[in-house]
C-alpha atoms as a PDB file:
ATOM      1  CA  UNK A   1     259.046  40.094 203.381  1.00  0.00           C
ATOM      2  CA  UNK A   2     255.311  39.303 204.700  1.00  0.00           C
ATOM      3  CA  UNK A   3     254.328  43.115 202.639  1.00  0.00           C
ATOM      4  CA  UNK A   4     256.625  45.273 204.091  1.00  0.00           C
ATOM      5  CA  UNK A   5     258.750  47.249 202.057  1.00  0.00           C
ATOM      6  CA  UNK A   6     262.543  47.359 201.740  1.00  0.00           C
ATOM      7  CA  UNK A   7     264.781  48.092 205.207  1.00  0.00           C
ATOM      8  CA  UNK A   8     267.760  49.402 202.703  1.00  0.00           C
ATOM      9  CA  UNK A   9     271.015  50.028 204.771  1.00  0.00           C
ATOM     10  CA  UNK A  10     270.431  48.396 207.709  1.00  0.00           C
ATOM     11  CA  UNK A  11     273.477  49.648 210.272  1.00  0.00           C
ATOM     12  CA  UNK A  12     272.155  52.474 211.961  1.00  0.00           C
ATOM     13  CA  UNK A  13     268.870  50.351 212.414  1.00  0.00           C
ATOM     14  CA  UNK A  14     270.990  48.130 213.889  1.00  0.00           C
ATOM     15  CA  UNK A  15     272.736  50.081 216.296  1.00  0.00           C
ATOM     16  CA  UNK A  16     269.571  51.871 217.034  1.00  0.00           C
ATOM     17  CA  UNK A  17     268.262  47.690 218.311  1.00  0.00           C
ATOM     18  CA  UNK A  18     271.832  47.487 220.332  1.00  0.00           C
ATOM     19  CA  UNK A  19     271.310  49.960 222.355  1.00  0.00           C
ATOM     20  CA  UNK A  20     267.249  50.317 222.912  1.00  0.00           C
ATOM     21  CA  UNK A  21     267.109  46.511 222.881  1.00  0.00           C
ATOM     22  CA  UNK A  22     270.168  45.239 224.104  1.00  0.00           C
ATOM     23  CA  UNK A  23     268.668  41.563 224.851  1.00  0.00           C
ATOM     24  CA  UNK A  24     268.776  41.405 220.598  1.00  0.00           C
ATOM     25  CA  UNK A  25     272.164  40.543 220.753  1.00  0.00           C
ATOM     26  CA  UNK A  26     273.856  37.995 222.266  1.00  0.00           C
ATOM     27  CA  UNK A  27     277.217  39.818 223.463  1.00  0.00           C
ATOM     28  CA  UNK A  28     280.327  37.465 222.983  1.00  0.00           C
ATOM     29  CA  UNK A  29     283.205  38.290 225.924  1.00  0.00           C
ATOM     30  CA  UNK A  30     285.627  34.906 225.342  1.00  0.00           C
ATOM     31  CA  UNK A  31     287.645  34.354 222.295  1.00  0.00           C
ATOM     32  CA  UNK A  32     289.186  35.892 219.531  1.00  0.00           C
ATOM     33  CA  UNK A  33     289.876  36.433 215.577  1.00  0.00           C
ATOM     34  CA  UNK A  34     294.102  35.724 215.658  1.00  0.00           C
ATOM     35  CA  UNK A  35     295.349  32.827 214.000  1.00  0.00           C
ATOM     36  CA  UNK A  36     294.464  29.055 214.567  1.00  0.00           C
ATOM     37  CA  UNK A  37     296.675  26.566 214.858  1.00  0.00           C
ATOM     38  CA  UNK A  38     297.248  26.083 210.983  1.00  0.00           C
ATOM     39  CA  UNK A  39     298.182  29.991 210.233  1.00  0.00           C
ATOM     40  CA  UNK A  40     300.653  31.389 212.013  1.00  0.00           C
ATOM     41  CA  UNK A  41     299.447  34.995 211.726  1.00  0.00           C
ATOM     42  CA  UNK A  42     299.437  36.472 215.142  1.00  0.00           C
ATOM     43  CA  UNK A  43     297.178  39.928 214.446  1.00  0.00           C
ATOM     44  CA  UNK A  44     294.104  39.924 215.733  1.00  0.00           C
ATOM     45  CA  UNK A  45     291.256  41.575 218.326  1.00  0.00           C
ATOM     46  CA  UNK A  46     290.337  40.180 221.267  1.00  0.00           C
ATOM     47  CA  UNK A  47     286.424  39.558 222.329  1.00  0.00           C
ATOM     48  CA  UNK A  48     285.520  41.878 225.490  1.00  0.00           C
ATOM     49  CA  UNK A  49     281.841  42.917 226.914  1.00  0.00           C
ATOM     50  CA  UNK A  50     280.254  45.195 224.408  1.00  0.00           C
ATOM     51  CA  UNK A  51     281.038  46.166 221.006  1.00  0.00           C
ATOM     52  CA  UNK A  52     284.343  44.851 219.895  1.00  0.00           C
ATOM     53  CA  UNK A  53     286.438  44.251 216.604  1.00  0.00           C
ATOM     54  CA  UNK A  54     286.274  40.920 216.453  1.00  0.00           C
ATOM     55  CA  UNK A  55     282.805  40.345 217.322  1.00  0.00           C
ATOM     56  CA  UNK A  56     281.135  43.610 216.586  1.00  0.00           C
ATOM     57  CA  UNK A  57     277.127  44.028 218.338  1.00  0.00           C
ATOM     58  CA  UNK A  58     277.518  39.954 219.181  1.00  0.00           C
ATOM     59  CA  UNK A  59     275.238  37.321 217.656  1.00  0.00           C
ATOM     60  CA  UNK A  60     271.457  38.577 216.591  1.00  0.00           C
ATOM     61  CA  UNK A  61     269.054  36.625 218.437  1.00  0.00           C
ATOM     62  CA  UNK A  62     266.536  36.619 215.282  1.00  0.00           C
ATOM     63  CA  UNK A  63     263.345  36.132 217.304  1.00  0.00           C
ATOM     64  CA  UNK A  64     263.538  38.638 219.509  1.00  0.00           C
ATOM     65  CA  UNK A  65     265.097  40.890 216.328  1.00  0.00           C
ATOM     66  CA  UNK A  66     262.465  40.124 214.273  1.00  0.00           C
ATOM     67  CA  UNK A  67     259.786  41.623 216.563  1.00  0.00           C
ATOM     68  CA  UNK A  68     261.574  45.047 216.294  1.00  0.00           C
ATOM     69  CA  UNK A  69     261.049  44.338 212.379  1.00  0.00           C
ATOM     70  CA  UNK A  70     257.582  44.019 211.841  1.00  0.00           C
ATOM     71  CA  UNK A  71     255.605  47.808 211.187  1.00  0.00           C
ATOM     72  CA  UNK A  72     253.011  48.831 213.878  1.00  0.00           C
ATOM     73  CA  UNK A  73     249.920  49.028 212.348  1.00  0.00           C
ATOM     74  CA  UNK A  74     249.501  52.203 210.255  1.00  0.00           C
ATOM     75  CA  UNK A  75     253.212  52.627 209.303  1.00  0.00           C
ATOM     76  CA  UNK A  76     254.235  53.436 205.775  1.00  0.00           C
ATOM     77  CA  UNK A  77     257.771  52.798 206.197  1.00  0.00           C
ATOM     78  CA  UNK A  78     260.305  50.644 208.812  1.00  0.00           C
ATOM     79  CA  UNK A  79     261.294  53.103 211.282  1.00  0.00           C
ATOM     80  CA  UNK A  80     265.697  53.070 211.010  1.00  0.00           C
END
């Protein structure tokens, strides 16, 4: 928390960090969310450069996140 206040809904601040900051995000291209080998459901989304169903923004690389957290000095509020 180290003082701050509350972020709230954090999506759009999210977004926002995707694309100003794409580096925040490690983007996953290989894979996807069908079945495994012990369900036999074959719906799914594939993984592809970018946003995507199954893997949405990608992975949040929390150190380089968190320094888009923290308030500049003088800020009342997180900037979303």
């Amino acid at each position: 928390k180290a003082g701050q206040p509350p972020m709230g809904f954090v999506n759009p601040w999210l977004y926002k960090m995707a694309e100003e900051h794409p580096e925040v995000f490690q983007d996953i291209t290989v894979g996807s969310s069908r079945a495994t080998q012990t369900s036999r459901c074959t719906q799914g989304y594939d993984a592809a450069p970018g946003w995507d169903a199954s893997t949405g923004l990608g992975v949040p690389q929390m150190d380089l996140l968190s320094t888009h957290v923290l308030l500049k000095e003088g800020d009342s509020t997180a900037t979303l």
